[in-house]
Protein backbone atom coordinates (compact mmCIF):
# COMPACT_ATOMS: atom_id res chain seq x y z
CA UNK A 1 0.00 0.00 0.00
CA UNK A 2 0.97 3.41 -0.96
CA UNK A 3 -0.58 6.68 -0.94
CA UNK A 4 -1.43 8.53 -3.51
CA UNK A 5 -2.46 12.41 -3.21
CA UNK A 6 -4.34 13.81 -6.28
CA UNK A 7 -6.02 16.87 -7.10
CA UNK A 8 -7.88 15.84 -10.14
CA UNK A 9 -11.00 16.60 -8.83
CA UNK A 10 -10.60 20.18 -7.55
CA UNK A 11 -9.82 19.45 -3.92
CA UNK A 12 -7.56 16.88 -2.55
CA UNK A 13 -8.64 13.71 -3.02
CA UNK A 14 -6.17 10.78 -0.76
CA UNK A 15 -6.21 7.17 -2.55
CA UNK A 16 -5.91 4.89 0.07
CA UNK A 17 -5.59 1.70 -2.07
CA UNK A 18 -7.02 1.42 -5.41
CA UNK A 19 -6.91 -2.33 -5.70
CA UNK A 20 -8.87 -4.14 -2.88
CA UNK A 21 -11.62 -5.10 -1.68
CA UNK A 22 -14.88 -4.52 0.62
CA UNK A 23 -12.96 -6.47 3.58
CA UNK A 24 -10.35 -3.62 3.34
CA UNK A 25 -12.90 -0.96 3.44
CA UNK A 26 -14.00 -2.02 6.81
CA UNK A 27 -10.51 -2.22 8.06
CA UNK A 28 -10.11 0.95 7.24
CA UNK A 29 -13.48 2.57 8.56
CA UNK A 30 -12.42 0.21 11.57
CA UNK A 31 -9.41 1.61 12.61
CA UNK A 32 -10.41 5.27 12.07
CA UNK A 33 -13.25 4.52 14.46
CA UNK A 34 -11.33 2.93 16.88
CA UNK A 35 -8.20 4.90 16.71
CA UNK A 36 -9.29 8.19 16.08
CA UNK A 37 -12.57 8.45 17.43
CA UNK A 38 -14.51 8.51 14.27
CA UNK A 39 -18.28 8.56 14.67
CA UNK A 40 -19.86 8.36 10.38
CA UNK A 41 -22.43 10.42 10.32
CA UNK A 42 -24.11 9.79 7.09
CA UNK A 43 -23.80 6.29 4.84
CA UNK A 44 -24.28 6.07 1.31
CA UNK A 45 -24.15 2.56 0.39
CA UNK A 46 -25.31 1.82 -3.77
CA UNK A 47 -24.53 -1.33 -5.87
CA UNK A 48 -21.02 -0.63 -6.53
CA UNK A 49 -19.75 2.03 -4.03
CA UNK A 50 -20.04 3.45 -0.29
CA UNK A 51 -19.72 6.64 0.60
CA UNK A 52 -19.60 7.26 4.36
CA UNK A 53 -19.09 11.05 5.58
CA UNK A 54 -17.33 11.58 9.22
CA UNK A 55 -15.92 14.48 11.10
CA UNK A 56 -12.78 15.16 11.77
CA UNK A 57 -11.14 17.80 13.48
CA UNK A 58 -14.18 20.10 12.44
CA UNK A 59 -14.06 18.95 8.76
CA UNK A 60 -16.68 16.96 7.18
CA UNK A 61 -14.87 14.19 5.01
CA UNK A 62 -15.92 11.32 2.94
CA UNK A 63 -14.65 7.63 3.36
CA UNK A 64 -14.94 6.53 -0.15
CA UNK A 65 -15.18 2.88 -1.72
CA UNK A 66 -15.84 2.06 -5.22
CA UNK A 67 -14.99 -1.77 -6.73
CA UNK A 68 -13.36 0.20 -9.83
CA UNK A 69 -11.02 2.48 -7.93
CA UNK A 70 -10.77 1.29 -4.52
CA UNK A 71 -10.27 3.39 -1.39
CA UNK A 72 -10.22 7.28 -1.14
CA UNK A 73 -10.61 9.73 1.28
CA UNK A 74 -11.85 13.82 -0.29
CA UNK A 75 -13.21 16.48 1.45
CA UNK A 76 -17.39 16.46 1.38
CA UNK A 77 -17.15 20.18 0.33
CA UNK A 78 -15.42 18.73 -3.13
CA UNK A 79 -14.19 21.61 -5.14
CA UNK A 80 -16.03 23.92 -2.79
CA UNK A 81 -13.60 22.58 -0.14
CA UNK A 82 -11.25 25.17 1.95
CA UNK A 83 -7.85 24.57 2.33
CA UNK A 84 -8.21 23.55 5.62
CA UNK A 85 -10.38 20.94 4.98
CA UNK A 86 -7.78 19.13 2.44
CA UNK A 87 -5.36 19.97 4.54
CA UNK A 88 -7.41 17.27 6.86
CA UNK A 89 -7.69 14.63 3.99
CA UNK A 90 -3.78 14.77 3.87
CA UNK A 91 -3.63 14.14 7.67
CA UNK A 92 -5.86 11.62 8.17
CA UNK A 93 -4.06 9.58 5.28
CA UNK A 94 -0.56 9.80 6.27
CA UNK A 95 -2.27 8.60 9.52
CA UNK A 96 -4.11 5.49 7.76
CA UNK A 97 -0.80 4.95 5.89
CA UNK A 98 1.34 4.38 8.92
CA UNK A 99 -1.43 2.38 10.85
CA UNK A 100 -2.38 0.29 7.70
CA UNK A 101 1.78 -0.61 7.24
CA UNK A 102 2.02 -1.89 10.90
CA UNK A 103 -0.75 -4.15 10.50
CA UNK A 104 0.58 -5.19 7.69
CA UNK A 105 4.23 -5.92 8.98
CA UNK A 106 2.12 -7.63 12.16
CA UNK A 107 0.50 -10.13 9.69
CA UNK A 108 3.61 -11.01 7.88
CA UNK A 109 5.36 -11.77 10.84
CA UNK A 110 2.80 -13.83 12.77
């Protein structure tokens, strides 16, 4: 896993993994709840894609899954999204990052 930070979209948009599956969406949405005190506020969940919104630090984001593109993490704002509120996104990923490759060194050591 690697992060990627793109602005494609207007605002800054984190890709958490873009080849995976469901199981490692909930890991994800796990360990921000239980490590960062994540409550989700509002869940989108369609045929191919979930879209669950959270607060952090003040900043509404979206947790994003889709079975094309994977994981991704983007301001709810979107394009309309301060600088402060990308500025979050970026945070919260380099967070993920580090927590996601220390579970990952943990399973290929046990």
């Amino acid at each position: 896993m690697s992060l990627t930070l793109r602005t494609d979209f207007g605002c800054t948009e984190a890709v958490i993994d873009d080849d995976c599956g469901l199981k490692r969406f909930y890991e994800v949405a796990n360990i921000l709840s239980d490590d960062l005190d994540i409550l989700f506020t509002q869940k989108t969940d369609d045929f191919d894609s979930l879209m669950w919104d959270f607060i952090f630090k003040g900043h509404i984001l979206t947790l994003h899954y889709n079975i094309y593109t994977g994981i991704s993490i983007y301001p709810r704002k979107f394009r309309e999204a301060p600088r402060k509120d990308n500025d979050a996104v970026v945070e919260v990923a380099k967070f993920l990052e580090s927590k996601l490759m220390v579970n990952a060194a943990r399973k290929y050591l046990s």
